[in-house]
C-alpha atoms as a PDB file:
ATOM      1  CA  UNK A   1      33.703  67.640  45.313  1.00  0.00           C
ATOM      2  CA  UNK A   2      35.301  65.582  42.528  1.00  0.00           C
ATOM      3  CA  UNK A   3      37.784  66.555  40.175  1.00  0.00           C
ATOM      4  CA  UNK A   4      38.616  64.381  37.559  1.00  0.00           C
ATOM      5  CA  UNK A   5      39.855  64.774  33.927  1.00  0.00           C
ATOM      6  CA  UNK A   6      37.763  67.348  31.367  1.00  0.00           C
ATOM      7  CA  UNK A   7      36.310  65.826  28.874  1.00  0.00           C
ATOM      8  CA  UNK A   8      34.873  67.182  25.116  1.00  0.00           C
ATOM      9  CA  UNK A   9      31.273  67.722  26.281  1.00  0.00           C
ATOM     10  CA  UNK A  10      32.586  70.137  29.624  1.00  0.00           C
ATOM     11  CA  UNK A  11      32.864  72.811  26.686  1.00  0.00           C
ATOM     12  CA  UNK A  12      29.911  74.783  27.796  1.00  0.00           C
ATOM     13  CA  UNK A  13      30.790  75.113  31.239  1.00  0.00           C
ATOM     14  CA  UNK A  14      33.771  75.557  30.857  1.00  0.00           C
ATOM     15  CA  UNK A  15      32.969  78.001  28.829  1.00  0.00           C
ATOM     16  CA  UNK A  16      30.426  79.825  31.301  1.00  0.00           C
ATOM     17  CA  UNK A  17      33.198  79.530  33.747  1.00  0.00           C
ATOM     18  CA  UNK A  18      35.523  81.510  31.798  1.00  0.00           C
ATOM     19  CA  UNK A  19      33.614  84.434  30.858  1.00  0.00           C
ATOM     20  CA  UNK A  20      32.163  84.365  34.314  1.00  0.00           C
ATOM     21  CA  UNK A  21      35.597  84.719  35.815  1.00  0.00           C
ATOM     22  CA  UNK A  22      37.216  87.250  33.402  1.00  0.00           C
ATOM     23  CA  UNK A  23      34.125  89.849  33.555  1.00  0.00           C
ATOM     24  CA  UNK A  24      34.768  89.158  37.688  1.00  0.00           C
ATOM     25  CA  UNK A  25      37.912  89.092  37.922  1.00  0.00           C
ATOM     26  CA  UNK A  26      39.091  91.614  35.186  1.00  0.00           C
ATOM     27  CA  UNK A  27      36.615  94.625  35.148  1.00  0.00           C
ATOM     28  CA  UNK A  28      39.281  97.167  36.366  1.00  0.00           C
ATOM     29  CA  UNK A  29      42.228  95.260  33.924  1.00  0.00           C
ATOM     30  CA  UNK A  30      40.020  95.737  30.753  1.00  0.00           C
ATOM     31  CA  UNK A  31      36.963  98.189  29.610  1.00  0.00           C
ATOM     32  CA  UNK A  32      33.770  96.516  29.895  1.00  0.00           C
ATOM     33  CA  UNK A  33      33.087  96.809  25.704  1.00  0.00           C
ATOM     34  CA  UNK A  34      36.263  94.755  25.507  1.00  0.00           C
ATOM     35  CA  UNK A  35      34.782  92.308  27.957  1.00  0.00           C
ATOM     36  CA  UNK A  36      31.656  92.288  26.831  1.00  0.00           C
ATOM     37  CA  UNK A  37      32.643  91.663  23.658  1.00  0.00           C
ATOM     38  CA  UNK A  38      33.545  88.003  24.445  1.00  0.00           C
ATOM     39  CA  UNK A  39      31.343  85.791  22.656  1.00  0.00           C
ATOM     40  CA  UNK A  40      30.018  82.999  24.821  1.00  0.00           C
ATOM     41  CA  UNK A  41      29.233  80.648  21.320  1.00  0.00           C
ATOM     42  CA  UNK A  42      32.956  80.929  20.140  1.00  0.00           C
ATOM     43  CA  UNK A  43      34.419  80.247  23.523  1.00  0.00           C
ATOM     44  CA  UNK A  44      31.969  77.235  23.406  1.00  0.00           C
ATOM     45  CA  UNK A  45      33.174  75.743  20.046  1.00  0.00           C
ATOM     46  CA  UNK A  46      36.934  76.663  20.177  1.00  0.00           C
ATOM     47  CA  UNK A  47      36.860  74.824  23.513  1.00  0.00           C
ATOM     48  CA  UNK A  48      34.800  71.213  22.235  1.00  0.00           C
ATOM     49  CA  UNK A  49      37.614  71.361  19.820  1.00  0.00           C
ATOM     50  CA  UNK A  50      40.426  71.909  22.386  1.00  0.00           C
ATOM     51  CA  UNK A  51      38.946  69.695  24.387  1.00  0.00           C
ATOM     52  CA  UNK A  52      38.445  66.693  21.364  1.00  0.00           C
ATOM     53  CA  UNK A  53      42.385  67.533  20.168  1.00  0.00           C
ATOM     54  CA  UNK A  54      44.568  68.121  23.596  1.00  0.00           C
ATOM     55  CA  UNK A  55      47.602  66.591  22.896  1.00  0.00           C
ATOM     56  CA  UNK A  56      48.874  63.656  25.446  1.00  0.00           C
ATOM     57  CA  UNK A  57      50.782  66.437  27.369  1.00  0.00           C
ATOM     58  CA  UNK A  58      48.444  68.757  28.350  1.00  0.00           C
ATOM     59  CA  UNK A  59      45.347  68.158  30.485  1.00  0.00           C
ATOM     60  CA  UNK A  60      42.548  70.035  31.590  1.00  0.00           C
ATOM     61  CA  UNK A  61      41.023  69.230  35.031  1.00  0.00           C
ATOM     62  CA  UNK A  62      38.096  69.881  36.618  1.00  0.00           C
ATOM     63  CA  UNK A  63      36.551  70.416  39.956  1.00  0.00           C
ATOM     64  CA  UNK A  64      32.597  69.107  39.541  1.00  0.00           C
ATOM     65  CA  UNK A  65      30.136  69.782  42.710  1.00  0.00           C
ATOM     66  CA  UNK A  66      27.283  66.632  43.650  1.00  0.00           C
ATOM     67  CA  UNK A  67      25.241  67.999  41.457  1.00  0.00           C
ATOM     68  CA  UNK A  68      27.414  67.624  38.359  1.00  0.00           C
ATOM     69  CA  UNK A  69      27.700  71.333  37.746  1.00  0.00           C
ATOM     70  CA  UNK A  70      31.620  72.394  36.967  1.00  0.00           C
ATOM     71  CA  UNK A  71      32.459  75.157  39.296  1.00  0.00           C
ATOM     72  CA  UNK A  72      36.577  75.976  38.141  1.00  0.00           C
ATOM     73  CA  UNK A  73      39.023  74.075  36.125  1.00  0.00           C
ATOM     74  CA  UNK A  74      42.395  74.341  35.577  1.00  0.00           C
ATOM     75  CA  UNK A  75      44.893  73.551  32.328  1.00  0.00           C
ATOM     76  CA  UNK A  76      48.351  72.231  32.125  1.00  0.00           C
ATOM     77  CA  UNK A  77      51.076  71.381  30.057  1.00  0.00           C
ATOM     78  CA  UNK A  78      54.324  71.586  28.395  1.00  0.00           C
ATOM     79  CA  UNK A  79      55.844  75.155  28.594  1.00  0.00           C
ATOM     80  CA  UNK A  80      54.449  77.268  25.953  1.00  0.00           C
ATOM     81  CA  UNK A  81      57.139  80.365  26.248  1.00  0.00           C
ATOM     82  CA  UNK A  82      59.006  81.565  28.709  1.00  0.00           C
ATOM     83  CA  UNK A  83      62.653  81.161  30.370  1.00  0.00           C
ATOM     84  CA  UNK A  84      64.294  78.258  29.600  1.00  0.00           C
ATOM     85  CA  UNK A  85      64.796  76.861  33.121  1.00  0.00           C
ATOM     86  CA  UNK A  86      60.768  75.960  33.514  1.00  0.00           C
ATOM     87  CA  UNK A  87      59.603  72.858  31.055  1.00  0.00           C
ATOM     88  CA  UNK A  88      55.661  73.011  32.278  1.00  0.00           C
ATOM     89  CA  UNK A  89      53.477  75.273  32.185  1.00  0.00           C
ATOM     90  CA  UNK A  90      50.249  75.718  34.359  1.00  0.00           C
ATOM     91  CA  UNK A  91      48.094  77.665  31.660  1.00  0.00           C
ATOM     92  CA  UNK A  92      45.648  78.883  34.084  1.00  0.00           C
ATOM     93  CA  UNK A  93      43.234  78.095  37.301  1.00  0.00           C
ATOM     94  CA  UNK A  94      39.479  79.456  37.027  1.00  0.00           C
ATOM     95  CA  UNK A  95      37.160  79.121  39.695  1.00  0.00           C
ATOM     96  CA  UNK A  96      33.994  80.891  39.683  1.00  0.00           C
ATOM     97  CA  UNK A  97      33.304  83.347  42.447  1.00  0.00           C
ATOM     98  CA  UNK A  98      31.054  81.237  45.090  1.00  0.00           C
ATOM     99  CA  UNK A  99      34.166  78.507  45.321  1.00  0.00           C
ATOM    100  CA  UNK A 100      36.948  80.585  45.940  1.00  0.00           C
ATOM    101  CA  UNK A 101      38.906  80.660  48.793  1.00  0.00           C
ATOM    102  CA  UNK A 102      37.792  76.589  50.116  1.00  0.00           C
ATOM    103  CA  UNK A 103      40.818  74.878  48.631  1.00  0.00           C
ATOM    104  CA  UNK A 104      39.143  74.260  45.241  1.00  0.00           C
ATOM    105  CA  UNK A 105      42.273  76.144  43.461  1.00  0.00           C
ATOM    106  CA  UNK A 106      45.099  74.496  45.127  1.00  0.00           C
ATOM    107  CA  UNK A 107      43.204  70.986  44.199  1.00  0.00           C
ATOM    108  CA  UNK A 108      43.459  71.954  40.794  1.00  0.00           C
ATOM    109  CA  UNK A 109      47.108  73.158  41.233  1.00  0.00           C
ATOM    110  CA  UNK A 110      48.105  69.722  42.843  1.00  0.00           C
ATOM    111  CA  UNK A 111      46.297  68.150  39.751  1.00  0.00           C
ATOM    112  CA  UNK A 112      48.571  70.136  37.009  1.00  0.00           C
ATOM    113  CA  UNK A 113      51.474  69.258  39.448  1.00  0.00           C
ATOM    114  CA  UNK A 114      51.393  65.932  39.470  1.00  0.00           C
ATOM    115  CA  UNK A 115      50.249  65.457  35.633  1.00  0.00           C
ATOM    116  CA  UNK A 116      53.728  67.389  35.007  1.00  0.00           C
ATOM    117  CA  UNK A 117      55.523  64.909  37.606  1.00  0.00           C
ATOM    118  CA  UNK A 118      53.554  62.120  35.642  1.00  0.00           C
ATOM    119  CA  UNK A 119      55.375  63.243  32.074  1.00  0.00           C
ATOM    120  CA  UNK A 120      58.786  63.707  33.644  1.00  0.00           C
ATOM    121  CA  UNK A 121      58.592  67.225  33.988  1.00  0.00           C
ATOM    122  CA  UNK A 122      60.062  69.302  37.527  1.00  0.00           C
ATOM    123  CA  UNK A 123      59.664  72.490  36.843  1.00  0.00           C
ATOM    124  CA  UNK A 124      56.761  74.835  36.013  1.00  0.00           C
ATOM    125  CA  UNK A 125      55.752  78.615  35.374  1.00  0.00           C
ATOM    126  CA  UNK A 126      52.727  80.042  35.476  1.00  0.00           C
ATOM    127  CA  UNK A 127      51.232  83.813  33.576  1.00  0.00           C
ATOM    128  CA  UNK A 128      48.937  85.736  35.181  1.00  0.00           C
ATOM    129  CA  UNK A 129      48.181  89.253  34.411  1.00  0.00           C
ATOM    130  CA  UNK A 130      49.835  91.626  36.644  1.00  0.00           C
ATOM    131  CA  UNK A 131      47.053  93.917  38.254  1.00  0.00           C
ATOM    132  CA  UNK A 132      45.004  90.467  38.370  1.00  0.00           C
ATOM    133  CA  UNK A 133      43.914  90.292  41.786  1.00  0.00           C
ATOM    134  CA  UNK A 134      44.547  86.674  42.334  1.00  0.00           C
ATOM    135  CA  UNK A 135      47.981  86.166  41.245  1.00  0.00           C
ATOM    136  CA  UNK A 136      49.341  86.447  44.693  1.00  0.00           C
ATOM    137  CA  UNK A 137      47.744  82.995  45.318  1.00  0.00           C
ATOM    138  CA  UNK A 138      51.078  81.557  43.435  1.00  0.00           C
ATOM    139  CA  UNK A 139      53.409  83.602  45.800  1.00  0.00           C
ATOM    140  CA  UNK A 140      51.569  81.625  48.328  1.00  0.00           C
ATOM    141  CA  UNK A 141      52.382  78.447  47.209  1.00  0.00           C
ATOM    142  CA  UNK A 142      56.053  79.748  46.955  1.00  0.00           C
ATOM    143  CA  UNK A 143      56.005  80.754  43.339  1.00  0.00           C
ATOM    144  CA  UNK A 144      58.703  83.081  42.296  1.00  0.00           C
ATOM    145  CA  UNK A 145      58.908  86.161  40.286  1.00  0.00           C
ATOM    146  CA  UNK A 146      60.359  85.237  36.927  1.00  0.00           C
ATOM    147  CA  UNK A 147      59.730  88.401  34.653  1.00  0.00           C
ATOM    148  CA  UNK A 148      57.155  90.156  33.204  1.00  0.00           C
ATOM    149  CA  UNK A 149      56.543  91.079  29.781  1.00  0.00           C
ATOM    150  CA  UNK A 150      53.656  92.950  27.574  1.00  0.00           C
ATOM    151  CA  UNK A 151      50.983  90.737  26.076  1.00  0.00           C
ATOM    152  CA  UNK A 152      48.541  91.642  23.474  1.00  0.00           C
ATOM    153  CA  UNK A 153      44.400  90.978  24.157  1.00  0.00           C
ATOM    154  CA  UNK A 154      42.427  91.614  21.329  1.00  0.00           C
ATOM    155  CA  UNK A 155      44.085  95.010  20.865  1.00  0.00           C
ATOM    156  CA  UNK A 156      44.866  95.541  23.821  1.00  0.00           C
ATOM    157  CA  UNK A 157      48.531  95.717  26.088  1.00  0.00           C
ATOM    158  CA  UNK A 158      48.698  94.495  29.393  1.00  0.00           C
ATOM    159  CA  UNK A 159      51.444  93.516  31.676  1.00  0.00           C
ATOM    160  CA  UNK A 160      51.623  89.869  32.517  1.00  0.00           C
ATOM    161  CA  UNK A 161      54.138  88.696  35.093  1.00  0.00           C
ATOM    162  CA  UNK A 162      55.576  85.056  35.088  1.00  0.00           C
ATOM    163  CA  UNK A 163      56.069  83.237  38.608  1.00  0.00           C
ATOM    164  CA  UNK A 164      58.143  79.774  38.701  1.00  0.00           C
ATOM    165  CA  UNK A 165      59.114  76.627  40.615  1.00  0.00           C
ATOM    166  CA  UNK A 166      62.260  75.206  39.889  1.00  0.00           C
ATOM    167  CA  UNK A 167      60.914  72.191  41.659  1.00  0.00           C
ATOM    168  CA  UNK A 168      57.454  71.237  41.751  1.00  0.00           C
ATOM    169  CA  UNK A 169      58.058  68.210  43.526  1.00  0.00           C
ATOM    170  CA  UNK A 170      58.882  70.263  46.989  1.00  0.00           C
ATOM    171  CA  UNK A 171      55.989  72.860  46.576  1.00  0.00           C
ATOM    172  CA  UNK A 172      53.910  71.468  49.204  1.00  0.00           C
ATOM    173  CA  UNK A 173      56.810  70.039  51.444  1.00  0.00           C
ATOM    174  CA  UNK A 174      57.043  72.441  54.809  1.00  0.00           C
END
């Protein structure tokens, strides 16, 4: 397994692994027109020109398997909203379905963790949709509860729940 910085041309798979993991992970959160919906194309070309533009504080990562084939990802950054206390933010992990549960996500975790530490930055929230059935991952790695608010999807309200580490220096310190 390798994980190493995403680059422009990761777009596609990216991509795939995106709409792979929301129709997986989300088809009791949203109706299936909603997820169906999601156009594979635009994900494709709004992410080349995410990927071509991230600014210097924010970096996507990605977990590649021997035979070059991208199989999660995970994005990182400054704080995009949020309480004041957390500066980063990690935007989100993705991992498609065959990968979970061998380590893969908290790899990707570490990665945002120390690209934060790299840019001067201890402390770190994360949003995840509160009936998503992966969030508790982050209350494993001793994220906790901030708030939760409603966010808007297309239409859509959903709750999303904030969890936070006031030090993200000491997350994986026993």
């Amino acid at each position: 397994m390798i994980f190493r910085d995403a680059i422009p041309t990761d777009a596609v798979d990216i991509a795939k692994i995106q709409l792979t993991v929301w129709k997986q992970a989300y088809n009791k959160i949203f109706p299936e027109k909603f997820l169906q919906q999601m156009s594979y194309k635009d994900k494709i070309e709004s992410n080349y020109k995410w990927l071509e533009s991230l600014e210097k504080t924010t970096r996507v990562f990605v977990a590649e398997i021997k035979s070059k084939q991208l199989i999660g990802f995970s994005v990182g950054g400054l704080k995009r909203e949020g309480d004041p206390l957390y500066k980063g933010e990690l935007w989100g992990i993705y991992i498609l379905n065959n990968y979970q549960r061998k380590g893969i996500g908290t790899e990707l975790f570490k990665k945002v963790i120390q690209h934060l530490l790299n840019i001067k930055i201890n402390s770190m929230l994360v949003w995840v949709l509160k009936d998503n059935p992966y969030r508790f991952f982050y209350e494993k790695l001793k994220g906790k509860f901030v708030r939760e608010k409603q966010k808007e999807f297309n239409g859509l309200f959903r709750l999303i729940v904030s969890y936070g580490w006031l030090n993200i220096k000491n997350i994986f310190k026993n």
